[in-house]
N, C-alpha and C. Protein backbone atom coordinates (compact mmCIF):
# COMPACT_ATOMS: atom_id res chain seq x y z
N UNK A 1 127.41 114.61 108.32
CA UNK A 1 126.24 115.42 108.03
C UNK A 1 126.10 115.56 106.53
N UNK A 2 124.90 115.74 106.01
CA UNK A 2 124.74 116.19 104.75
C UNK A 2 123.01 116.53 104.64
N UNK A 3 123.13 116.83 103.20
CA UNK A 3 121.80 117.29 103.16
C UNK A 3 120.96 116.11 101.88
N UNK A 4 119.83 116.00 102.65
CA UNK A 4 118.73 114.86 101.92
C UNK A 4 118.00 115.82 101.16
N UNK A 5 116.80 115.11 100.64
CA UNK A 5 115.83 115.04 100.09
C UNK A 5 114.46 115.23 100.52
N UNK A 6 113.45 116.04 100.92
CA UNK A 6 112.42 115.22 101.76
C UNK A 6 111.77 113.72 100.97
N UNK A 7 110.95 112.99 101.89
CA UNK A 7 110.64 112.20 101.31
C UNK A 7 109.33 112.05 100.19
N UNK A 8 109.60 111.24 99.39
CA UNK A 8 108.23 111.47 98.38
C UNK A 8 107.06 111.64 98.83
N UNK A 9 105.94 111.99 97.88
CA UNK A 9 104.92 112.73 98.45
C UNK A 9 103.89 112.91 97.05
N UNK A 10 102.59 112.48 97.23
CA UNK A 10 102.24 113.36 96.42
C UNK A 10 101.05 114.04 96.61
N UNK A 11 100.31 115.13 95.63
CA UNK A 11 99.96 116.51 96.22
C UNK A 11 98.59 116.02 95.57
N UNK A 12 98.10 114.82 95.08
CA UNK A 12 96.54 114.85 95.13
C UNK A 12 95.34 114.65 95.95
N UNK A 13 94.12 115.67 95.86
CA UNK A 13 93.60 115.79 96.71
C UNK A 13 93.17 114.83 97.70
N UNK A 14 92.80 113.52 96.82
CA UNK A 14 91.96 112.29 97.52
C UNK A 14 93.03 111.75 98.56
N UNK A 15 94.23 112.20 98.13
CA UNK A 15 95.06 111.22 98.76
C UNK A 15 94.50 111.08 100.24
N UNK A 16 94.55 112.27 100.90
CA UNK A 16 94.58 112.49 102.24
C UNK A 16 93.55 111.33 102.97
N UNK A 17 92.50 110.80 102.03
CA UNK A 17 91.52 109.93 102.41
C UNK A 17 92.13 108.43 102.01
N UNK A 18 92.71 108.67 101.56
CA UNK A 18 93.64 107.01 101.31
C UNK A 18 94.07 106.02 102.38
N UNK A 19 93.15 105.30 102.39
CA UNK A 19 93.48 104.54 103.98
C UNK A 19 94.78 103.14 103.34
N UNK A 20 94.73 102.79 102.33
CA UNK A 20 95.26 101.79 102.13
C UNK A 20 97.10 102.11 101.50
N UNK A 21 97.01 103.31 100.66
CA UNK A 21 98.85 103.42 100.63
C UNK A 21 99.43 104.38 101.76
N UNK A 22 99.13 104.78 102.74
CA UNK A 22 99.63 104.94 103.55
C UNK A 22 99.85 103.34 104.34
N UNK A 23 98.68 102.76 104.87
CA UNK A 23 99.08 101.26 105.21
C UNK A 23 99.88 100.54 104.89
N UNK A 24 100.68 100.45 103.94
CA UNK A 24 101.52 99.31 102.47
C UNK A 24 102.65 100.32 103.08
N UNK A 25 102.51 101.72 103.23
CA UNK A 25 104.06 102.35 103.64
C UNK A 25 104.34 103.02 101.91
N UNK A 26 103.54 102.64 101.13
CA UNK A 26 103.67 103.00 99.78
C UNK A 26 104.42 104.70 99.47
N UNK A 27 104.81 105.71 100.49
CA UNK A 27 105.26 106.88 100.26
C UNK A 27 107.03 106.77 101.00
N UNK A 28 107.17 105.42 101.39
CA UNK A 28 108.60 105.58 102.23
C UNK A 28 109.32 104.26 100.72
N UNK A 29 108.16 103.61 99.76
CA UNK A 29 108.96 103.05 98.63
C UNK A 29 108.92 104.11 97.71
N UNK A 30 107.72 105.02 97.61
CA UNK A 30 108.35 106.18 96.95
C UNK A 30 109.45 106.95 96.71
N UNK A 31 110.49 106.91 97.52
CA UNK A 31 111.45 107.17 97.91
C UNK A 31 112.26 106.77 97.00
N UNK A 32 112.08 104.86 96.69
CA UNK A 32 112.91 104.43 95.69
C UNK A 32 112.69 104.20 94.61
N UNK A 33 111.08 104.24 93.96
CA UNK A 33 110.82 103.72 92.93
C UNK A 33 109.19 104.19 92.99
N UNK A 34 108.94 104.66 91.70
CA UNK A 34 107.45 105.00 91.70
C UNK A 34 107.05 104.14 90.78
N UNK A 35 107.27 103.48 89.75
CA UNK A 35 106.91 102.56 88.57
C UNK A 35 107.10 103.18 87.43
N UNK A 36 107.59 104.02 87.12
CA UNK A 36 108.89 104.88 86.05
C UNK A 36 109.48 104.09 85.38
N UNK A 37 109.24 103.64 84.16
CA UNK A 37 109.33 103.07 83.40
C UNK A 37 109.03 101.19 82.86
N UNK A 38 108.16 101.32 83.53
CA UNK A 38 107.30 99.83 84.04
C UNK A 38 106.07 99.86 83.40
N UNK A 39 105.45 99.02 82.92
CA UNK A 39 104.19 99.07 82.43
C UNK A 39 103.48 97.90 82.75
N UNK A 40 102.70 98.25 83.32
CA UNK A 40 101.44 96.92 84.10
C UNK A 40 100.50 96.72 83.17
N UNK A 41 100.50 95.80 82.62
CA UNK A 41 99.07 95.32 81.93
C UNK A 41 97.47 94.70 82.73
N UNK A 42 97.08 95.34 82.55
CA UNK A 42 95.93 95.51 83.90
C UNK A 42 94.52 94.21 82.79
N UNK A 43 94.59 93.25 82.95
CA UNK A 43 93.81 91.85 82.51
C UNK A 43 92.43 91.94 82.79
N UNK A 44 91.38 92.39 82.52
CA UNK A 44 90.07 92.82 83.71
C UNK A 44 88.82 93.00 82.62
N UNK A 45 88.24 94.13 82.87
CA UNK A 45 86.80 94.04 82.29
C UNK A 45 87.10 95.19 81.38
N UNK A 46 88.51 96.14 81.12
CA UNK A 46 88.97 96.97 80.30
C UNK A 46 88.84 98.29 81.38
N UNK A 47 89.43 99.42 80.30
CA UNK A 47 89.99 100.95 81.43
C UNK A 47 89.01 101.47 80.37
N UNK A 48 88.92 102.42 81.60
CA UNK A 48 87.93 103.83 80.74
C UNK A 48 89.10 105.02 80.38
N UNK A 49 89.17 104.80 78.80
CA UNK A 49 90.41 105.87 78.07
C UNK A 49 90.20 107.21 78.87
N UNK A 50 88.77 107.21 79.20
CA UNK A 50 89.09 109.05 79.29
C UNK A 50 89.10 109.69 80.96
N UNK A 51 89.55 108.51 81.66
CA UNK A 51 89.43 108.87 82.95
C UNK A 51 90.66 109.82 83.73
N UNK A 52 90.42 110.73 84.17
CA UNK A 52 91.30 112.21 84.24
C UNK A 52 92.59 111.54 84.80
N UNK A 53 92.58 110.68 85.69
CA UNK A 53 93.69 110.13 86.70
C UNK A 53 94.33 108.99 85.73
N UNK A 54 94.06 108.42 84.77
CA UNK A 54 94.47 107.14 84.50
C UNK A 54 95.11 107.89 82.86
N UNK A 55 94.46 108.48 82.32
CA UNK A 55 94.47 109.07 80.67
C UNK A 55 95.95 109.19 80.71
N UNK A 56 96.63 109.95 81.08
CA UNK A 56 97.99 109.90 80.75
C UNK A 56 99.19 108.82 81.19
N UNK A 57 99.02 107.47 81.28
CA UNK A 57 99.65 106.54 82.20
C UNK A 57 98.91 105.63 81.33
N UNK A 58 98.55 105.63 79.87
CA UNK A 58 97.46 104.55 79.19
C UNK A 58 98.55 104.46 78.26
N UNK A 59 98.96 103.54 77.53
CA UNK A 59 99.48 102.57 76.47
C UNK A 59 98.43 101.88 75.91
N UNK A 60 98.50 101.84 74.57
CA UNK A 60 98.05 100.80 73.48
C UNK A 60 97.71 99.76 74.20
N UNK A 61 96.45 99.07 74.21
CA UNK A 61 96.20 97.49 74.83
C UNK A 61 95.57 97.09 73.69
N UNK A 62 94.27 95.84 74.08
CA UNK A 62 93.67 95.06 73.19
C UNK A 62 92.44 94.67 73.86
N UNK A 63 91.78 94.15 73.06
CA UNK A 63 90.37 93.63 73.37
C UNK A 63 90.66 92.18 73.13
N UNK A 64 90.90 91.05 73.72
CA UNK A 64 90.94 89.98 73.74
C UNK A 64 89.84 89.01 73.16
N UNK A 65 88.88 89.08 74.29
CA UNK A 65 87.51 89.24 74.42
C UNK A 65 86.66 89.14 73.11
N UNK A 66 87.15 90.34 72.12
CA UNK A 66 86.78 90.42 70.90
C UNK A 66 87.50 90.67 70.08
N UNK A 67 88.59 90.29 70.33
CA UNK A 67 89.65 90.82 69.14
C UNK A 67 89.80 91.72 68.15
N UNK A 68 89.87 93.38 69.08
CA UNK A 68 90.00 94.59 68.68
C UNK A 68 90.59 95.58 69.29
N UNK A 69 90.65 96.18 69.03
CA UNK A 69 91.27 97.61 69.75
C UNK A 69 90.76 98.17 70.70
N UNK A 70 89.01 97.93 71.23
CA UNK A 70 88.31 98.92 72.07
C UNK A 70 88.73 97.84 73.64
N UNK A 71 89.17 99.04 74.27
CA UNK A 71 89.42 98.61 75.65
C UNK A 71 88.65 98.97 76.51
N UNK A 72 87.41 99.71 75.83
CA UNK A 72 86.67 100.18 77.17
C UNK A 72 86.01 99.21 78.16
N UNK A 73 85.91 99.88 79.05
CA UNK A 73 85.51 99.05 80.42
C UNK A 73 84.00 98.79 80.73
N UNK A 74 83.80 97.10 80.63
CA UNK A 74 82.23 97.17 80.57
C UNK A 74 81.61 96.61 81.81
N UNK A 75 82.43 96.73 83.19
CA UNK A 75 81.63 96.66 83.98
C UNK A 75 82.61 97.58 85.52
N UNK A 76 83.62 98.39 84.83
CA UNK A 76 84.32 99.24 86.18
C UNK A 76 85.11 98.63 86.50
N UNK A 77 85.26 97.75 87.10
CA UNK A 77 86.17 96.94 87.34
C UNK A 77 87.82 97.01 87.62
N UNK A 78 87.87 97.09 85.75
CA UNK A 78 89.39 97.34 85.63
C UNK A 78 89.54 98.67 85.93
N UNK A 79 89.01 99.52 85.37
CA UNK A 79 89.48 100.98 85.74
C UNK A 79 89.51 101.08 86.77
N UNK A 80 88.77 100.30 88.45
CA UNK A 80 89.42 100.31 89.56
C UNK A 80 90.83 100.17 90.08
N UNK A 81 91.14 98.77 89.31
CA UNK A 81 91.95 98.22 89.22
C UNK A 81 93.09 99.23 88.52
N UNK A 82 92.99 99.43 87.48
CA UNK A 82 93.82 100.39 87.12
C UNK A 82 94.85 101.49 88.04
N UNK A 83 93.33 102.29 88.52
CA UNK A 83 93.69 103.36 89.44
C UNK A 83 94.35 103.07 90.72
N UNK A 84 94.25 101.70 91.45
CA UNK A 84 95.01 101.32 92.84
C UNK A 84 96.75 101.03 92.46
N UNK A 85 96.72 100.56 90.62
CA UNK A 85 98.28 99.88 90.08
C UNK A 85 98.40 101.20 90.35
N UNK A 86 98.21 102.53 89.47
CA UNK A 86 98.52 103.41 88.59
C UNK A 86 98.25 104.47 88.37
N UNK A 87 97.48 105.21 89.22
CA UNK A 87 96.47 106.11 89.15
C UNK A 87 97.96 107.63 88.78
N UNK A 88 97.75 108.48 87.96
CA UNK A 88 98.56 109.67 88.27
C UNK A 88 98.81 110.18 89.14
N UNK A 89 100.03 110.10 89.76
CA UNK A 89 100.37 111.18 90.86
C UNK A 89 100.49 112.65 90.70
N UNK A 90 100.55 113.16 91.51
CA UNK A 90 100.77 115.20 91.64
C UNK A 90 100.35 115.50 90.44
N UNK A 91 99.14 114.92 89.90
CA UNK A 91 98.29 115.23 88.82
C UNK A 91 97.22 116.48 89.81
N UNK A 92 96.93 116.75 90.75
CA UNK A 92 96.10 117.51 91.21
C UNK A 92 94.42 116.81 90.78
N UNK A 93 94.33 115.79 90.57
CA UNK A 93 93.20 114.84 90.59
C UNK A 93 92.96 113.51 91.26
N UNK A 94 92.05 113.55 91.51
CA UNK A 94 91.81 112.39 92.29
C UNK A 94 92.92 111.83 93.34
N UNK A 95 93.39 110.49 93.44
CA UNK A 95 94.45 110.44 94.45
C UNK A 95 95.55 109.64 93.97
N UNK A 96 97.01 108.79 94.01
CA UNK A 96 97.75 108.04 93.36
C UNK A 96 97.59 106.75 93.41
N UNK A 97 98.20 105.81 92.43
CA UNK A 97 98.35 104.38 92.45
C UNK A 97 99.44 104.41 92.94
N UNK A 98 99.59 102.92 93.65
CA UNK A 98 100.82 102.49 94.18
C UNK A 98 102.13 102.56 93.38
N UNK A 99 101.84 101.90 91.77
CA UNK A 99 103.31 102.97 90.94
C UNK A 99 103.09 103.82 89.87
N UNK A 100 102.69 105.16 90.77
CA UNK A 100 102.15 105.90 89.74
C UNK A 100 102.59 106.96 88.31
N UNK A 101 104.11 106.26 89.04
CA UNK A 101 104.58 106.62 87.46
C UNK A 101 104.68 105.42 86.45
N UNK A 102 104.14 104.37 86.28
CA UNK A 102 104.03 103.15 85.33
C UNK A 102 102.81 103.82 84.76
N UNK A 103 103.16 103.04 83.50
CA UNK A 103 101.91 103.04 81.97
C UNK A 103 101.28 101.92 82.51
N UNK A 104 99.94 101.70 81.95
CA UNK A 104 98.71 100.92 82.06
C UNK A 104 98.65 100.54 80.43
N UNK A 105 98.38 99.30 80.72
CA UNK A 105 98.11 98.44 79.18
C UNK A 105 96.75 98.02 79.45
N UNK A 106 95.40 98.42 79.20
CA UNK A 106 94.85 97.46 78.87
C UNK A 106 94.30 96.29 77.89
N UNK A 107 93.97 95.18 79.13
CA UNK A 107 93.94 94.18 78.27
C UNK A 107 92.65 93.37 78.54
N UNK A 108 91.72 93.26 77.86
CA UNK A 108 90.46 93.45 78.18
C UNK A 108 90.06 91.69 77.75
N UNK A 109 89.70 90.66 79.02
CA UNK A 109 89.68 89.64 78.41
C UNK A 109 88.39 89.10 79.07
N UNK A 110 87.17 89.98 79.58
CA UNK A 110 86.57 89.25 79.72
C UNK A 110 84.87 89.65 78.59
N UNK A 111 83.57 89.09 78.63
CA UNK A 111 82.59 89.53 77.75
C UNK A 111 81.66 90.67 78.78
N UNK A 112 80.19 91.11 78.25
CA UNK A 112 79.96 91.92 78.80
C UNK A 112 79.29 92.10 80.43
N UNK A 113 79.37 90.45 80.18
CA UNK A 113 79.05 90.11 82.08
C UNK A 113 80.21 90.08 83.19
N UNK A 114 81.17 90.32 82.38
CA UNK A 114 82.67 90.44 83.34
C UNK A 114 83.42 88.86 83.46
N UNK A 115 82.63 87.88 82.85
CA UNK A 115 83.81 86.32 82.89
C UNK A 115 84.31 85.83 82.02
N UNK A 116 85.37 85.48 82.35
CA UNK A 116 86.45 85.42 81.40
C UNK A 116 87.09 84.09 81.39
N UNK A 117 87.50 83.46 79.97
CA UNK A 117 88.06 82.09 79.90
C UNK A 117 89.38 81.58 80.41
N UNK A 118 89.90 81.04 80.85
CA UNK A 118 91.24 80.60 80.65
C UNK A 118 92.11 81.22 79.60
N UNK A 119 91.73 80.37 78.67
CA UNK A 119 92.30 80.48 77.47
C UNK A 119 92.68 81.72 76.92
N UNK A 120 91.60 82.64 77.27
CA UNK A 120 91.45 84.28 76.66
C UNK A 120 92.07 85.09 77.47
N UNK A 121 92.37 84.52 79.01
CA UNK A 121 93.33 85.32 80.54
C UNK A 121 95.23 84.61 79.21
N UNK A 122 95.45 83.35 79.00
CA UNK A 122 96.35 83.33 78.82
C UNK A 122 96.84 84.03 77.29
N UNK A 123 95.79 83.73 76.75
CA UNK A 123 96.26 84.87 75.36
C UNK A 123 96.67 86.08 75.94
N UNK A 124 96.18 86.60 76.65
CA UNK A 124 95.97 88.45 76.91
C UNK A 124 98.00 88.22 78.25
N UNK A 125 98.30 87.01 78.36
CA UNK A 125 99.42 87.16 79.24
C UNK A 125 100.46 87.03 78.33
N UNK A 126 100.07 86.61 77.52
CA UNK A 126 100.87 86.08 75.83
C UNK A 126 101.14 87.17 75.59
N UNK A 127 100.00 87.91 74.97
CA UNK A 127 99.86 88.99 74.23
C UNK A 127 100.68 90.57 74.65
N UNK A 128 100.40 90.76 76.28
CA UNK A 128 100.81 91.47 76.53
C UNK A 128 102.51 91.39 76.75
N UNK A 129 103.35 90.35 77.40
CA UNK A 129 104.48 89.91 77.48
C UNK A 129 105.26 90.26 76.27
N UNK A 130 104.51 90.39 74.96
CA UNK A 130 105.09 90.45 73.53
C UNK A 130 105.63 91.70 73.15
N UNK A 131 104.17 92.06 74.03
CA UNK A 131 104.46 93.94 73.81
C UNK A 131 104.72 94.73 75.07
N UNK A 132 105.42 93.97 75.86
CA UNK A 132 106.52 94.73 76.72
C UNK A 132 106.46 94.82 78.10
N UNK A 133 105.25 94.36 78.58
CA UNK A 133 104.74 94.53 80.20
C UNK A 133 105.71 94.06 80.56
N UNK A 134 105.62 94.33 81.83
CA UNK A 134 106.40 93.80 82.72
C UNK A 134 106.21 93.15 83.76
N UNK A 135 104.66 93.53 83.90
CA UNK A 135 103.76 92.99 85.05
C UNK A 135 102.18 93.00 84.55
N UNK A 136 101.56 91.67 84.33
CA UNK A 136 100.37 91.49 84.26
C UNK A 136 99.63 90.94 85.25
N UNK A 137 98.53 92.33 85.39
CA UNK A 137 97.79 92.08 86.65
C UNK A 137 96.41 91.35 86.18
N UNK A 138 95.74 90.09 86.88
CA UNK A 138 95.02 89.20 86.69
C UNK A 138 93.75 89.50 88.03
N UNK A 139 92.88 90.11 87.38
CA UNK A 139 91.99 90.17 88.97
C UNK A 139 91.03 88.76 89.03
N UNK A 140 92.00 88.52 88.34
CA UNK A 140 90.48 86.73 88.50
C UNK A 140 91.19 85.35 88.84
N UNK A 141 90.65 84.54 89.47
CA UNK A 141 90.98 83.63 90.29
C UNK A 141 91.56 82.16 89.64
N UNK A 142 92.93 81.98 89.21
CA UNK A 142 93.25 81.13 87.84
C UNK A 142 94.04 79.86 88.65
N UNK A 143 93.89 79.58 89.69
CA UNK A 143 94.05 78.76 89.96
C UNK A 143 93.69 77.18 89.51
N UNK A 144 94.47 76.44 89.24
CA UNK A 144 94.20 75.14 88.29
C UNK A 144 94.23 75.36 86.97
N UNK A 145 94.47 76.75 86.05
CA UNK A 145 94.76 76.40 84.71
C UNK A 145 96.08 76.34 84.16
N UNK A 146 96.12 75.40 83.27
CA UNK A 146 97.79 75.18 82.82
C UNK A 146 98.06 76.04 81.85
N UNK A 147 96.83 76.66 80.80
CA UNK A 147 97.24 77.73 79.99
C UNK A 147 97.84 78.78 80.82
N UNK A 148 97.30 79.54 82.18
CA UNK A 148 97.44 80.27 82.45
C UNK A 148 98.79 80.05 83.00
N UNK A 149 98.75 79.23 83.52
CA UNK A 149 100.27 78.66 84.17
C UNK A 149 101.42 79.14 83.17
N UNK A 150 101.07 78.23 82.07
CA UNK A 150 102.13 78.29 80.62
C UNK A 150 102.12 79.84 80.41
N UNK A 151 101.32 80.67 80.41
CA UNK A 151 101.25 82.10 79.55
C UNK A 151 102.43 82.75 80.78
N UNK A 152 101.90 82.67 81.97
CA UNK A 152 102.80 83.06 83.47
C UNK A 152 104.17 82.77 82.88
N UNK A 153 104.80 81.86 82.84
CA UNK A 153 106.05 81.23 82.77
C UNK A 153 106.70 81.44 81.26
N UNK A 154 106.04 82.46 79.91
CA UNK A 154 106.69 82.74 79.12
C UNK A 154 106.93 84.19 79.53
N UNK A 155 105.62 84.65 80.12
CA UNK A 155 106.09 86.14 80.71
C UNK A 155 107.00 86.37 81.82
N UNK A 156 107.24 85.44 82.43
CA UNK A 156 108.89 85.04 83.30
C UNK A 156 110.00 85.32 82.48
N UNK A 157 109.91 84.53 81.25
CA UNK A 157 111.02 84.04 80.52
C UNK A 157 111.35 85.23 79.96
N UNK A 158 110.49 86.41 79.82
CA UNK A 158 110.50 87.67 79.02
C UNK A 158 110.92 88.61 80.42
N UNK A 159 111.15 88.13 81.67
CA UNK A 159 111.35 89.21 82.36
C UNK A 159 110.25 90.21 83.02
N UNK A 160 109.36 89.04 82.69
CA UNK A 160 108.02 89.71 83.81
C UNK A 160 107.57 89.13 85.01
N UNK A 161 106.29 89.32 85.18
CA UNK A 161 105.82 88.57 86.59
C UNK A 161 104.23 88.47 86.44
N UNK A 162 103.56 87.83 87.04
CA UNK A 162 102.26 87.87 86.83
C UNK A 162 101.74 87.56 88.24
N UNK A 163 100.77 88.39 88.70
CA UNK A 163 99.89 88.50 89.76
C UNK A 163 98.55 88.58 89.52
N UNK A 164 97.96 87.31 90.37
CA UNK A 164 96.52 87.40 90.42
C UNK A 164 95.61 87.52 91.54
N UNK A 165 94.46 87.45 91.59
CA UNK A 165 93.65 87.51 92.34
C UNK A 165 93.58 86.53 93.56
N UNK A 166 94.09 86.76 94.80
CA UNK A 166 93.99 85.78 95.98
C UNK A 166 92.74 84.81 95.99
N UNK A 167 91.45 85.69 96.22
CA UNK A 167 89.94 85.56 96.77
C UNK A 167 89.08 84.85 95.93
């Protein structure tokens, strides 16, 4: 006999409407790992800095795209994206990301219609790998490029992983 823990949990409102991390089982890996000290570089149309659920879980990114500092998000997108990696937990807002204790990098590589080059997906896998991710998330469909391939396989070599878009 001994005494546990209950199991993780967290206390934001939306959650309760969350059809998809209850599905994944995402509160019985809570248990072992929330994304606590992990940082996902989220590759997309950029995050909105000032979004209540995402604002504290934001790291320094880049504008690829245009080669600058502004990461804002010019078509939603990523900040979706964001919020399903990463969203704050037992923030008492909105509902959690799957590791919602990981930082969010964005990395903003596409223009203001949302498409994005090869070349500018593998800079931004480059780029981010340099500065520490650990996981760069790709919501776009890179199948057949060898940059992207090559950028994948230095962020291996650094001890990351890269995931993209199935569809």
């Amino acid at each position: 006999d001994m005494a546990i823990a209950p199991s993780a949990s967290v206390s934001d409102p939306a959650y309760s409407n969350s059809w998809a991390l209850p599905k994944i089982q995402a509160p019985a890996a809570w248990d072992a790992a929330n994304g606590l000290g992990v940082t996902i570089a989220i590759l997309d149309t950029g995050v909105d800095g000032s979004h209540p659920d995402l604002v504290a879980n934001l790291v320094p990114g880049w504008n690829m795209f245009d080669n600058n500092a502004d990461t804002s998000d010019v078509q939603g997108h990523g900040t979706s994206v964001s919020g399903a990696a990463a969203a704050v937990g037992n923030n008492g807002a909105g509902s959690a990301g799957v590791a919602w204790g990981a930082k969010i990098m964005p990395v903003r590589i596409s223009g203001l219609d949302g498409y994005a080059y090869f070349s500018t997906i593998a800079q931004g896998v480059n780029w981010a790998a340099d500065k520490g991710a650990r996981v760069a998330n790709i919501s776009y469909s890179v199948s057949g490029s060898a940059s992207v391939q090559s950028a994948a396989n230095y962020m291996r070599s650094k001890g990351g992983v890269v995931v993209v878009a199935a569809g």
